[in-house]
Protein backbone atom coordinates (compact mmCIF):
# COMPACT_ATOMS: atom_id res chain seq x y z
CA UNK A 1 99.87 30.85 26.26
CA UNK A 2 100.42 29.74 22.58
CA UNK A 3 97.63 30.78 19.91
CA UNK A 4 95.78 27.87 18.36
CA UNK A 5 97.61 29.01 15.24
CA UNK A 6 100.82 28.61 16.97
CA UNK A 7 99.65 24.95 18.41
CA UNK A 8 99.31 24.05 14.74
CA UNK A 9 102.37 25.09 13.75
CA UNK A 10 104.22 23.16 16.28
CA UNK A 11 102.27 19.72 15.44
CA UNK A 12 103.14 19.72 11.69
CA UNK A 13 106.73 20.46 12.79
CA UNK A 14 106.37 17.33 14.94
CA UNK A 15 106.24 15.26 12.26
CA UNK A 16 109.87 14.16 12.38
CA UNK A 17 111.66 17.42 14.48
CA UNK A 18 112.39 16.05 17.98
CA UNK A 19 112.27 12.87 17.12
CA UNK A 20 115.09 10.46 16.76
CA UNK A 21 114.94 8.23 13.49
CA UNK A 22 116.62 5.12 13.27
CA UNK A 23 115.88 3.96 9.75
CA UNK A 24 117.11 6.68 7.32
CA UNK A 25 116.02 5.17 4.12
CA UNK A 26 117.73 5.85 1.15
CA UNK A 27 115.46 5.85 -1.32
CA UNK A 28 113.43 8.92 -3.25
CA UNK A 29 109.97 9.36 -1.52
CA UNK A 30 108.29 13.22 -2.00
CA UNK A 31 105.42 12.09 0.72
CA UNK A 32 108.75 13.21 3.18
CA UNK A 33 108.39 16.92 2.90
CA UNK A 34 106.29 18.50 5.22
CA UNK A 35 104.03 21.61 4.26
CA UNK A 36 103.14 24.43 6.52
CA UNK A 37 100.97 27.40 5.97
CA UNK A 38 102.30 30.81 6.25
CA UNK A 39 99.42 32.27 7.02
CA UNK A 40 99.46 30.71 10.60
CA UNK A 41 102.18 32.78 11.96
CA UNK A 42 101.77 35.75 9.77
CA UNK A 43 97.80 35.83 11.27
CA UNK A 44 98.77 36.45 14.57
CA UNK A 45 101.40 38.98 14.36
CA UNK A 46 99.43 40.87 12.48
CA UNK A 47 101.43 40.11 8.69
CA UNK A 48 100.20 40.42 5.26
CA UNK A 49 101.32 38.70 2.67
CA UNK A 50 101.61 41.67 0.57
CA UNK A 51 103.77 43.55 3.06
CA UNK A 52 106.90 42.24 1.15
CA UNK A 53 108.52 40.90 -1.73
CA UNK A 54 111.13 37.90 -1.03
CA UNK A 55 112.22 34.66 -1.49
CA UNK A 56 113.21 31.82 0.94
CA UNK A 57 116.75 30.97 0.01
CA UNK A 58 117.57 27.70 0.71
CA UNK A 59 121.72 25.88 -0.26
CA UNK A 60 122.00 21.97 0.28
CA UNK A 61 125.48 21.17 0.62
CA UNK A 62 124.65 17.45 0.24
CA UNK A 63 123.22 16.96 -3.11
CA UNK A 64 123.64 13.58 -4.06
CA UNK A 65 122.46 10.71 -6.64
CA UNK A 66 123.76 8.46 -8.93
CA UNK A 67 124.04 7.62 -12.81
CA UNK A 68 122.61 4.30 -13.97
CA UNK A 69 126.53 3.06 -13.68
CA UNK A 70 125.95 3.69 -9.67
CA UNK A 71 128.52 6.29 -10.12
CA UNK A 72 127.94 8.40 -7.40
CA UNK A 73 127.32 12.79 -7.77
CA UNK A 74 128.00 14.97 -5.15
CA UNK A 75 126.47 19.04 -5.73
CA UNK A 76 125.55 22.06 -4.00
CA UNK A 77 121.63 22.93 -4.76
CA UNK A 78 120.23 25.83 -4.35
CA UNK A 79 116.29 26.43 -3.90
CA UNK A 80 113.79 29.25 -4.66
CA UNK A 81 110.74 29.80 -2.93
CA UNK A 82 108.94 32.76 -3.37
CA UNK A 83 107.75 34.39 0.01
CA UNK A 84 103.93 34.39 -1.49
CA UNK A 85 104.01 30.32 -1.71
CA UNK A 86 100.72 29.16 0.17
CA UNK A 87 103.08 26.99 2.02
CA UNK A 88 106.77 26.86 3.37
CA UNK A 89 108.74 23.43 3.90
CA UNK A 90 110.00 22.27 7.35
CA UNK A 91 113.79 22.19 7.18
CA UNK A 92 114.13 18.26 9.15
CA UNK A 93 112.14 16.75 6.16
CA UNK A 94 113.86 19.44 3.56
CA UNK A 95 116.45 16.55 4.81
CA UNK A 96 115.01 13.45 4.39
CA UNK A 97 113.59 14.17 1.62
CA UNK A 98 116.98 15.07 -0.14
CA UNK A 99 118.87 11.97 2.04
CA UNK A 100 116.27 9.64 0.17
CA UNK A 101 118.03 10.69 -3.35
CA UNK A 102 121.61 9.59 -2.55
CA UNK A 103 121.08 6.10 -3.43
CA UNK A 104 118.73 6.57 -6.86
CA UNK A 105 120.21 5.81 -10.31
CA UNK A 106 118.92 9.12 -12.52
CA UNK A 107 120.32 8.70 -16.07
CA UNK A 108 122.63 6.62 -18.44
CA UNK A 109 125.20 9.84 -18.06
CA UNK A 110 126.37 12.80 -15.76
CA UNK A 111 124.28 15.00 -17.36
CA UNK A 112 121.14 13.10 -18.10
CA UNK A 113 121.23 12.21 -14.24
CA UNK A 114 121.69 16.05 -12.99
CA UNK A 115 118.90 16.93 -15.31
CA UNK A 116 116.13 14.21 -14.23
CA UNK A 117 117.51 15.55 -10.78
CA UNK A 118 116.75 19.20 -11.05
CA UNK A 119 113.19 18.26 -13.02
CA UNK A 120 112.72 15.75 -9.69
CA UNK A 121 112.91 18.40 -6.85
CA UNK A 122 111.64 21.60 -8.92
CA UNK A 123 108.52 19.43 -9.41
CA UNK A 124 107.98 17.98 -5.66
CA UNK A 125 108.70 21.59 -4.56
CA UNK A 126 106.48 23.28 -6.03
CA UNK A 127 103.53 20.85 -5.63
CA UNK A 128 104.63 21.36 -2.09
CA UNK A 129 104.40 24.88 -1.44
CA UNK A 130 101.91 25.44 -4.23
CA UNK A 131 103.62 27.96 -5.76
CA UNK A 132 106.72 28.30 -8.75
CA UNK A 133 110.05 26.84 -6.69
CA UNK A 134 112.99 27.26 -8.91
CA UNK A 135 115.80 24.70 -8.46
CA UNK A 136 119.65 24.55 -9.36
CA UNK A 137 122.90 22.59 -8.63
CA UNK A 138 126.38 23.89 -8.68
CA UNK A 139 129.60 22.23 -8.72
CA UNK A 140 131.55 25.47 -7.84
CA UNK A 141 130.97 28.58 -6.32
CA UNK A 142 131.05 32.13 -8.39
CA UNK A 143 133.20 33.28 -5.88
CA UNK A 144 131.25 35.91 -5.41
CA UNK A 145 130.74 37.87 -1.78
CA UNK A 146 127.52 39.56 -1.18
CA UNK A 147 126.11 42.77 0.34
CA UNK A 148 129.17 43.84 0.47
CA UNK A 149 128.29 47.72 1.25
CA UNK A 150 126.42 46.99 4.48
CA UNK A 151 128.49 47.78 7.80
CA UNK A 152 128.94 45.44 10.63
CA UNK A 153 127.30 46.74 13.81
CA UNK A 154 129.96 46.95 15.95
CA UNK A 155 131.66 49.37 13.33
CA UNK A 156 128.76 52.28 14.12
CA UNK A 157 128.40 52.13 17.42
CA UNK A 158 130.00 50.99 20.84
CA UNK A 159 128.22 47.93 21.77
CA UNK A 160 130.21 47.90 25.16
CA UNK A 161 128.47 50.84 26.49
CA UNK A 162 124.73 49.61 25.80
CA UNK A 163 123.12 47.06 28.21
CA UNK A 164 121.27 44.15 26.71
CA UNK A 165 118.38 42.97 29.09
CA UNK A 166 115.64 41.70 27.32
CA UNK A 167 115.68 38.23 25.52
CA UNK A 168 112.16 38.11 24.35
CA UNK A 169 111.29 39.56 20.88
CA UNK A 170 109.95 43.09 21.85
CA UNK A 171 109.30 45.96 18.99
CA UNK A 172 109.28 48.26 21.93
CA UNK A 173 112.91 48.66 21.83
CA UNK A 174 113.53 50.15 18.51
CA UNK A 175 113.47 54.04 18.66
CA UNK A 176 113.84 56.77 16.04
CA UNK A 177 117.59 58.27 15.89
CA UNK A 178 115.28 61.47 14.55
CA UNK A 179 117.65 61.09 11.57
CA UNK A 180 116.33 59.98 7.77
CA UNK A 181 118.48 59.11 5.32
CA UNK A 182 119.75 55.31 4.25
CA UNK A 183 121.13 52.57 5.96
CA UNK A 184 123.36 49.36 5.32
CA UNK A 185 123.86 47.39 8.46
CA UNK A 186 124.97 44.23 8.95
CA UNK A 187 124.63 41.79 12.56
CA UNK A 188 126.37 39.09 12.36
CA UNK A 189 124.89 37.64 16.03
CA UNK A 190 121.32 36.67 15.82
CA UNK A 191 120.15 33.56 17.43
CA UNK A 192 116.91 32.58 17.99
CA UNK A 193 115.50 28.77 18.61
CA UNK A 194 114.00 26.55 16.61
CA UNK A 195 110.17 26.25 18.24
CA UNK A 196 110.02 22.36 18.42
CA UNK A 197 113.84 21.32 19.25
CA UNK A 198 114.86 23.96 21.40
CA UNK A 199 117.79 24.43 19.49
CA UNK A 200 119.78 27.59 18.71
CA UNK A 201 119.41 29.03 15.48
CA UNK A 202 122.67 31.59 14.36
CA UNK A 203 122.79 34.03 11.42
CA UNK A 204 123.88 36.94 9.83
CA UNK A 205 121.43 39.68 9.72
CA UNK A 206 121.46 42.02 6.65
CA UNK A 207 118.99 45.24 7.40
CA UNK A 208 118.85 47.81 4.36
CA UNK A 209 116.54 50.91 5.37
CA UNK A 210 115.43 54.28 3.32
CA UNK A 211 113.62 56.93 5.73
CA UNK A 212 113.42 57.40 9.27
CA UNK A 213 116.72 55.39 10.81
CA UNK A 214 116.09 53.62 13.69
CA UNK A 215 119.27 54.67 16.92
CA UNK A 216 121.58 52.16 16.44
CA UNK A 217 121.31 51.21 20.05
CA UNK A 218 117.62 50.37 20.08
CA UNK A 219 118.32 48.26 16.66
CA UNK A 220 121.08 46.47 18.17
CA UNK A 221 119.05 45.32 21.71
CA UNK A 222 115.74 44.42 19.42
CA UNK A 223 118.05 42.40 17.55
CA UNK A 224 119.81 40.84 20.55
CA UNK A 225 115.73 40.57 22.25
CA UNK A 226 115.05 37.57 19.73
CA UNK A 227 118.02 35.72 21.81
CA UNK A 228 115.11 33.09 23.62
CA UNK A 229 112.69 33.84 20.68
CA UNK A 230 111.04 29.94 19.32
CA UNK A 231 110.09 30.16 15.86
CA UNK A 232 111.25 29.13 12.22
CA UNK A 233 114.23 31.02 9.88
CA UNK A 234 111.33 32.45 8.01
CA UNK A 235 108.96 33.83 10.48
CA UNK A 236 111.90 35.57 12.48
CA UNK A 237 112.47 37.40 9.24
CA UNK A 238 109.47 38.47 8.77
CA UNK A 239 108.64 39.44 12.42
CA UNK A 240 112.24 41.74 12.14
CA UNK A 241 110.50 43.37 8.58
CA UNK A 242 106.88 43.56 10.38
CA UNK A 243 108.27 45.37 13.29
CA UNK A 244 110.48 47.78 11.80
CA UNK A 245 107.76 48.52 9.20
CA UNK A 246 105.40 49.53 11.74
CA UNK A 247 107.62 51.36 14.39
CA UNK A 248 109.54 53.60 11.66
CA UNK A 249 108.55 55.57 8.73
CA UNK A 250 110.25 53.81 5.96
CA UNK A 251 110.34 54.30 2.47
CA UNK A 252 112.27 51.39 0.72
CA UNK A 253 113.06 48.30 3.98
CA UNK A 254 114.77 44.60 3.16
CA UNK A 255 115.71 42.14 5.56
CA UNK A 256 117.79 39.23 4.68
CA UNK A 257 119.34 36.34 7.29
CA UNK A 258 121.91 34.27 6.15
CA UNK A 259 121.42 31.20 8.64
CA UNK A 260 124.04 28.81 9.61
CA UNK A 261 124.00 25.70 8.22
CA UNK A 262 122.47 22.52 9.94
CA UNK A 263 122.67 18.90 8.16
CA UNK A 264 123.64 20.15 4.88
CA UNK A 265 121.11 22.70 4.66
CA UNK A 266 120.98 26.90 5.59
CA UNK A 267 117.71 28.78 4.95
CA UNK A 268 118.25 32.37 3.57
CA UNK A 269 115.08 34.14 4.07
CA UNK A 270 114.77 37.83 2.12
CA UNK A 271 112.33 40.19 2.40
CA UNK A 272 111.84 43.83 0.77
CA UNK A 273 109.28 46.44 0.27
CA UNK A 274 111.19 45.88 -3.68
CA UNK A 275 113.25 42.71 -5.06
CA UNK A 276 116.10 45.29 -6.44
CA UNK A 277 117.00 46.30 -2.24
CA UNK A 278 117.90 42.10 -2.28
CA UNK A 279 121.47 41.52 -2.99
CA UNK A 280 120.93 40.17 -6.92
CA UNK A 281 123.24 37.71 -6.31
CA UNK A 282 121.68 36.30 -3.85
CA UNK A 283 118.35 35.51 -5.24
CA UNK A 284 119.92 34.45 -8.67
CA UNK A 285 118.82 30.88 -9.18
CA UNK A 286 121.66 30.43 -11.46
CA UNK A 287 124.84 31.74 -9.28
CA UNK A 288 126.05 30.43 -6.19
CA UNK A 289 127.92 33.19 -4.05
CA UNK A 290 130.45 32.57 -1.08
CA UNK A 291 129.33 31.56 2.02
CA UNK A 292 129.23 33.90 4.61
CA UNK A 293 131.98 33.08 7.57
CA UNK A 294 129.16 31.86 9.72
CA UNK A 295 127.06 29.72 7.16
């Protein structure tokens, strides 16, 4: 049975996920985005804000607007928010609240426009989640690949010799390899579910540890456990940080997914026990890096 916590969560997210809208308007309106309070899910597994360091991540492949002309601008965005906001912002009206820009007229010129743009969302955004959301737009990438030095599973161990039976998040599963040192792994299968839709969420999981290692086994099946898990980008993240923090001893920990995209938008939660374990490029308002294959 679902915590009253949880029952909160799910009726802000009903504001517009699961429900099918017929009139998209195009036209700026801040009133769209939709607020909800971290401290809901972090209360009831047992997570403190100041557990982590970490930003939310966020690229909109569908930044548009016009000049005063009607001459129409087509970006890539990227969006800060820091994992302390009091607030996060539900990804459908992320949407709609970026759809509503693609017919407003910004400025007499290109750059006038992108400007009054950028000053526009970094404003609503951080009113939003009541706390300092940094905004940029790109018209390129930096070409730039990121955490490169992490491993892919499937490179460490044999995944065709372990059997994968539980679907349900469970901590239980990770074990100590009885080994410390570092480690840069990389899982590029996660999927859990979005908790209103039902849909599947996908991403590439980036796990950076210092002290006791986990068996690679046991981290492989906890990963694979959140398979028919129901909750946002961001509190999967830090449920995967919460859990290895507690069943390992660990010195330095981050935890970054790279989630697909879905209507323009992927969420890119990071946490760390320090920002420098975060791949700098990353978290750099000011560079956009390449895409990972699945994003």
């Amino acid at each position: 049975m679902k915590s009253d916590n949880q029952k909160a969560i799910d009726e802000i997210a009903k504001t517009f996920l699961g429900k099918r809208l017929n009139n998209y308007e195009s036209r700026y309106d801040s009133s769209l985005l939709v607020p909800i309070e971290r401290s809901l899910n972090r209360t009831d597994y047992n997570i403190k804000a100041d557990d982590f360091m970490g930003f939310d991540i966020w690229h909109n492949y569908e930044c548009s607007f016009m000049t005063n002309k009607g001459y129409p601008l087509t970006l890539v965005g990227k969006i800060k928010i820091p994992a302390d906001s009091k607030y996060f912002i539900e990804s459908k009206s992320m949407k709609l609240y970026f759809f509503g820009f693609h017919m407003e007229k910004l400025g007499e010129t290109k750059e006038e426009a992108i400007h009054n743009y950028i000053r526009i969302v970094r404003r609503d955004l951080s009113e939003k989640a009541e706390s300092n959301v940094e905004f940029n737009v790109f018209e390129k990438t930096d070409n730039i690949d990121i955490f490169t030095d992490y491993k892919h599973i499937e490179e460490l161990i044999d995944i065709e010799t372990i059997d994968f039976k539980d679907f349900k998040e469970s901590p239980e599963l990770i074990k100590t390899s009885n080994d410390k040192g570092t480690l840069k792994v990389s899982f590029p299968n996660l999927r859990s579910n979005c908790r209103v839709t039902q849909q599947p969420d996908f991403g590439s999981l980036f796990i950076g540890i210092e002290g006791e290692l986990p068996s690679l086994e046991s981290l492989a099946q906890y990963i694979v456990s959140f398979r028919n898990e129901y909750h946002f980008h961001e509190e999967v993240t830090e449920q995967i940080y919460k859990s290895l923090q507690d069943r390992l001893k660990i010195d330095k920990l981050s935890v970054c997914n790279m989630f697909t995209r879905r209507g323009g938008l992927d969420i890119c939660p990071c946490r760390a026990s320090s920002l420098d374990l975060i791949d700098q490029t990353v978290i750099d308002i000011n560079r956009l890096q390449n895409a990972t294959v699945y994003q």
